[in-house]
Protein backbone atom coordinates (compact mmCIF):
# COMPACT_ATOMS: atom_id res chain seq x y z
CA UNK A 1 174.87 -91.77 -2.08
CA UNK A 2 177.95 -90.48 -3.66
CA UNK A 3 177.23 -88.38 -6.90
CA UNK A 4 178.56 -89.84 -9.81
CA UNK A 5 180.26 -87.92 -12.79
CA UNK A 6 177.41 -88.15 -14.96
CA UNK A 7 175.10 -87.57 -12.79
CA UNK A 8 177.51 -84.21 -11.83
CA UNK A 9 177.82 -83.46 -15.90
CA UNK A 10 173.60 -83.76 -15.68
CA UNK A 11 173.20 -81.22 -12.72
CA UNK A 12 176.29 -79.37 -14.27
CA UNK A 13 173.84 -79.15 -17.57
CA UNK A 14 170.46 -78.59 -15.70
CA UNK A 15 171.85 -75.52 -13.74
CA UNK A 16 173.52 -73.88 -16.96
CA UNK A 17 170.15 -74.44 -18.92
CA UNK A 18 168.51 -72.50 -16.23
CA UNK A 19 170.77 -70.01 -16.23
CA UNK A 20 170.30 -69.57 -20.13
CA UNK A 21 167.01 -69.97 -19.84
CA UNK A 22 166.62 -67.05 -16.70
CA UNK A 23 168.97 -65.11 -19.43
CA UNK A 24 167.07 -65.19 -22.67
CA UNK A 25 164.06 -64.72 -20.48
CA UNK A 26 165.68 -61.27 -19.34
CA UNK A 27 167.04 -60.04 -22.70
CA UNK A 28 163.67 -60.67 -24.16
CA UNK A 29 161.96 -58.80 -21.31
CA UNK A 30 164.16 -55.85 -21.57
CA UNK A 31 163.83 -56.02 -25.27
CA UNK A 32 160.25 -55.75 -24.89
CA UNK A 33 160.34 -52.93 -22.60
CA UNK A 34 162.84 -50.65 -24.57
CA UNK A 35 160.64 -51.62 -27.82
CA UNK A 36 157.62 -49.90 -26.16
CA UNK A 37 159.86 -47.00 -24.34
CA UNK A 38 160.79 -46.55 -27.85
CA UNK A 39 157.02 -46.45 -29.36
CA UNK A 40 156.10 -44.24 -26.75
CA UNK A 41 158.87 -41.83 -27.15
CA UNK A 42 158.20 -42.21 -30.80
CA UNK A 43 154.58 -41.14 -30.54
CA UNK A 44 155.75 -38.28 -28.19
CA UNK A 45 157.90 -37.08 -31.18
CA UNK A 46 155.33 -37.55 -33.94
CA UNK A 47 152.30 -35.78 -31.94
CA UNK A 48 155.13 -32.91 -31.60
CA UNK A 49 155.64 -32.66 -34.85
CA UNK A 50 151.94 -32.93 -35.85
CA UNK A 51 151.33 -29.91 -34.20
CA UNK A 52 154.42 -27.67 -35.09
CA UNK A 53 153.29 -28.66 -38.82
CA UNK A 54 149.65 -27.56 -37.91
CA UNK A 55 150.86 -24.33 -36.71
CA UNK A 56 152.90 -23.45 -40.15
CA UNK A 57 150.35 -24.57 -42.30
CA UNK A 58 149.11 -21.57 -44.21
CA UNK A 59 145.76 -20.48 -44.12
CA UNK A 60 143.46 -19.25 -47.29
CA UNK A 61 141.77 -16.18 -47.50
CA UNK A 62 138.60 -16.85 -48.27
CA UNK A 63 136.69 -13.08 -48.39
CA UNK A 64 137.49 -9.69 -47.56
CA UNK A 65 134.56 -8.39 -45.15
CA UNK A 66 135.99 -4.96 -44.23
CA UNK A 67 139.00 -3.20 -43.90
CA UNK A 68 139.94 -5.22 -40.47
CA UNK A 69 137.91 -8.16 -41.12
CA UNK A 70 139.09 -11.16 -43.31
CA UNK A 71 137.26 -14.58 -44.05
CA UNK A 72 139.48 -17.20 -43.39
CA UNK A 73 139.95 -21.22 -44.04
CA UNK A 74 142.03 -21.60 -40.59
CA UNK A 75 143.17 -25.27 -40.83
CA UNK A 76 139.99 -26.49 -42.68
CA UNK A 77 137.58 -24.34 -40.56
CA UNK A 78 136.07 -21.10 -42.10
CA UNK A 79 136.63 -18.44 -39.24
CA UNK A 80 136.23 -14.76 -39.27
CA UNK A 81 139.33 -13.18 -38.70
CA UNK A 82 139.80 -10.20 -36.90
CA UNK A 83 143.10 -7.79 -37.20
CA UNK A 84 144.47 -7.19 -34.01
CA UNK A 85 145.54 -3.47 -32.90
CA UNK A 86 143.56 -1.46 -36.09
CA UNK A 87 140.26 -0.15 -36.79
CA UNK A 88 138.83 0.57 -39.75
CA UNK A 89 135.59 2.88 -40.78
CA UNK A 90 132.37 1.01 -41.16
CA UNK A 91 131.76 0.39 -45.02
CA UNK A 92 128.25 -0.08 -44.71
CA UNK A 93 125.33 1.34 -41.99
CA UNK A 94 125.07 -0.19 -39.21
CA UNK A 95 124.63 0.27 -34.77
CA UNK A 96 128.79 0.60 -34.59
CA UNK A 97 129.30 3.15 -37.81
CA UNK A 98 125.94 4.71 -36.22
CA UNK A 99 127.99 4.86 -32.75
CA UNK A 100 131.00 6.12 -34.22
CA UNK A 101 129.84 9.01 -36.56
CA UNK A 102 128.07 9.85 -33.58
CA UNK A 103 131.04 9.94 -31.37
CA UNK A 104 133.68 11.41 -34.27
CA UNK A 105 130.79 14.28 -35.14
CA UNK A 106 130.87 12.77 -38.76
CA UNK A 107 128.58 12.08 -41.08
CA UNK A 108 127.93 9.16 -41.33
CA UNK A 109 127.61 8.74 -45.09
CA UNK A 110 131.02 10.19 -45.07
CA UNK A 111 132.85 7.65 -42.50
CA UNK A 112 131.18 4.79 -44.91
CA UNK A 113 132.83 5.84 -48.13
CA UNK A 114 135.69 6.31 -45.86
CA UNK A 115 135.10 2.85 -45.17
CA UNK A 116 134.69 1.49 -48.55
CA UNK A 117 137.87 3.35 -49.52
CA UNK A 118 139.48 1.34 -46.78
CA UNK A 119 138.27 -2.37 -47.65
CA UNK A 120 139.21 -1.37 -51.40
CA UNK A 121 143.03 -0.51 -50.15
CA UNK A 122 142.59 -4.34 -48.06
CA UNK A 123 141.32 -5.98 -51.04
CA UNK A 124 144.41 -4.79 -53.33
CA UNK A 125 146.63 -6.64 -50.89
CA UNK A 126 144.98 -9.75 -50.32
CA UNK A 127 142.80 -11.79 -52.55
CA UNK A 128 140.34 -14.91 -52.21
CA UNK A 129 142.66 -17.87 -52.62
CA UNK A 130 145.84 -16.09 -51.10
CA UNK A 131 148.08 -17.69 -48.99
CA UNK A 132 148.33 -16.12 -45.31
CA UNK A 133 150.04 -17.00 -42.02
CA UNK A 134 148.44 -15.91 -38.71
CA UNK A 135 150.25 -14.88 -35.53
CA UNK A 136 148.18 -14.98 -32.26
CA UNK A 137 148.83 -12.75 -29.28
CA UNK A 138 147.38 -14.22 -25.59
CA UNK A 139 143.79 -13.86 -26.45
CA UNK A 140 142.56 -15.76 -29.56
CA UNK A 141 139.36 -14.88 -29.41
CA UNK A 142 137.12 -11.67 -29.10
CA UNK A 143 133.51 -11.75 -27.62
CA UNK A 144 131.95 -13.12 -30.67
CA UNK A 145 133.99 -15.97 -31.87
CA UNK A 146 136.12 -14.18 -33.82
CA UNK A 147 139.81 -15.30 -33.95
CA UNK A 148 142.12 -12.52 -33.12
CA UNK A 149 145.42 -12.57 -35.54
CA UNK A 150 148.14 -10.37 -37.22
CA UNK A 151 148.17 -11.32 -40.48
CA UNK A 152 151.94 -12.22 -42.53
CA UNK A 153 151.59 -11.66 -46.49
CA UNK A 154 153.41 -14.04 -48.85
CA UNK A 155 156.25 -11.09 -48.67
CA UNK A 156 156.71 -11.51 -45.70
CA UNK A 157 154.87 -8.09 -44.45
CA UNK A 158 152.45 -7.98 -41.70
CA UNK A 159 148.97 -6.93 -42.90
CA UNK A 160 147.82 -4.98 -39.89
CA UNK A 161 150.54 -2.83 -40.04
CA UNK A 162 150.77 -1.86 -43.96
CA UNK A 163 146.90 -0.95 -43.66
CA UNK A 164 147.93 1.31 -40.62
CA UNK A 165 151.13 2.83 -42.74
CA UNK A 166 148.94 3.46 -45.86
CA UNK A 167 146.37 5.64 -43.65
CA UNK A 168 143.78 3.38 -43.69
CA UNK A 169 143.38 2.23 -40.20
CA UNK A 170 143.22 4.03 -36.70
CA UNK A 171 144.37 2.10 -33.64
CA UNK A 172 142.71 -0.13 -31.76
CA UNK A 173 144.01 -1.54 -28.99
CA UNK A 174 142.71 -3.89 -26.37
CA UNK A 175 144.89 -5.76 -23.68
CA UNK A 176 146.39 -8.37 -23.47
CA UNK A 177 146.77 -8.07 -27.65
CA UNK A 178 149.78 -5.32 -27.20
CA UNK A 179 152.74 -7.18 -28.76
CA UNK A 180 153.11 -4.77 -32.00
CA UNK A 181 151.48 -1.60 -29.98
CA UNK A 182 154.81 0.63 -30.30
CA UNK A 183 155.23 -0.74 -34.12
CA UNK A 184 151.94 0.12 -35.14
CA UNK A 185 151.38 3.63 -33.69
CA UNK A 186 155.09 4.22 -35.52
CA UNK A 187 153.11 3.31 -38.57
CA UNK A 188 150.16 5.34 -37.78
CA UNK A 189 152.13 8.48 -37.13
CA UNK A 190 154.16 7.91 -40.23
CA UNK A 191 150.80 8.50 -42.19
CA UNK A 192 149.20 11.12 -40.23
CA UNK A 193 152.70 13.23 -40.71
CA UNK A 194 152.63 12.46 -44.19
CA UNK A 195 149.09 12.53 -45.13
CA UNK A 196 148.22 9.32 -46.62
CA UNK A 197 145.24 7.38 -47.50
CA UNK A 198 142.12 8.35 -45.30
CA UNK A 199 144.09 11.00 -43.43
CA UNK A 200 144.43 13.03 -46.83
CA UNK A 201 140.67 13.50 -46.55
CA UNK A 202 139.91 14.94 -42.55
């Protein structure tokens, strides 16, 4: 039977309706697609960002144990906080001031003023409720839980290494933690040359 022209018109409407409809179908697909392409690259970005802000968020000092130990609030934890690449005397007895007057040939009542002189110096540069930023070298970490840091001052100075400078720290170094190994034994020989802090008393 011969197709009329409204019956042509009809078919002319029915195919561009599916065509439309195939159309809007597609846009909203693709729509849908680069809405959650965006949410996941959003996400992406945000968990980024989290993280970076995380790492710049300054941490509190809490107490001053020793001269190379500092209590810490690390990102809402309270951590013991270990200076990398120093060593301080012992300011009070126990097995390692033992070991080391032992080893030195000091006495050991001695090495713990020493030591007391030391945490004294520490304590004049950093106070409970002081601002600090850590820096971590490849180990975090030591055997007992301790985290592993150098230490940045509101100045701008690096803890370890003005405790070294003033001649209150030896050095204390234990791979993979070299990164500031050269800088601090320039510090260290700076105060043995010129006598300061502890070394004004050997």
């Amino acid at each position: 039977m011969p197709t009329t022209s409204a019956q042509g018109k009809e078919q002319s409407v029915s195919v561009k309706e599916v065509y439309m409809s195939r159309q809007i179908r597609e846009i909203g697909f693709k729509n849908i697609l680069l809405f959650f392409l965006f949410m996941a690259a959003a996400s992406i970005v945000f968990a980024f960002a989290g993280e970076s802000s995380g790492e710049e968020k300054a941490d509190v000092v809490l107490n001053v144990v020793d001269g190379d130990t500092l209590k810490i609030d690390h990102q809402g934890r309270i951590e013991n906080l270990r200076l990398i690449g120093i060593d301080t005397p012992e300011s009070r007895v126990n097995k390692k001031a033992q070991k080391d007057a032992a080893r030195k040939k000091e006495d050991l009542q001695k090495m713990i003023l020493l030591g007391r002189e030391a945490t004294r110096y520490v304590k004049s540069m950093v106070k409970p409720g002081d601002s600090i930023r850590v820096e971590f070298d490849r180990q975090i970490r030591d055997k007992y839980g301790r985290l592993l840091g150098y230490v940045y001052l509101t100045d701008g100075k690096m803890l370890n290494e003005e405790i070294v400078k003033a001649g209150y720290a030896s050095l204390l170094t234990y791979p993979p933690n070299v990164k500031y190994e050269q800088k601090f034994l320039r510090a260290y020989r700076e105060a043995r040359e010129n006598n300061r802090g502890l070394w004004s008393k050997y």
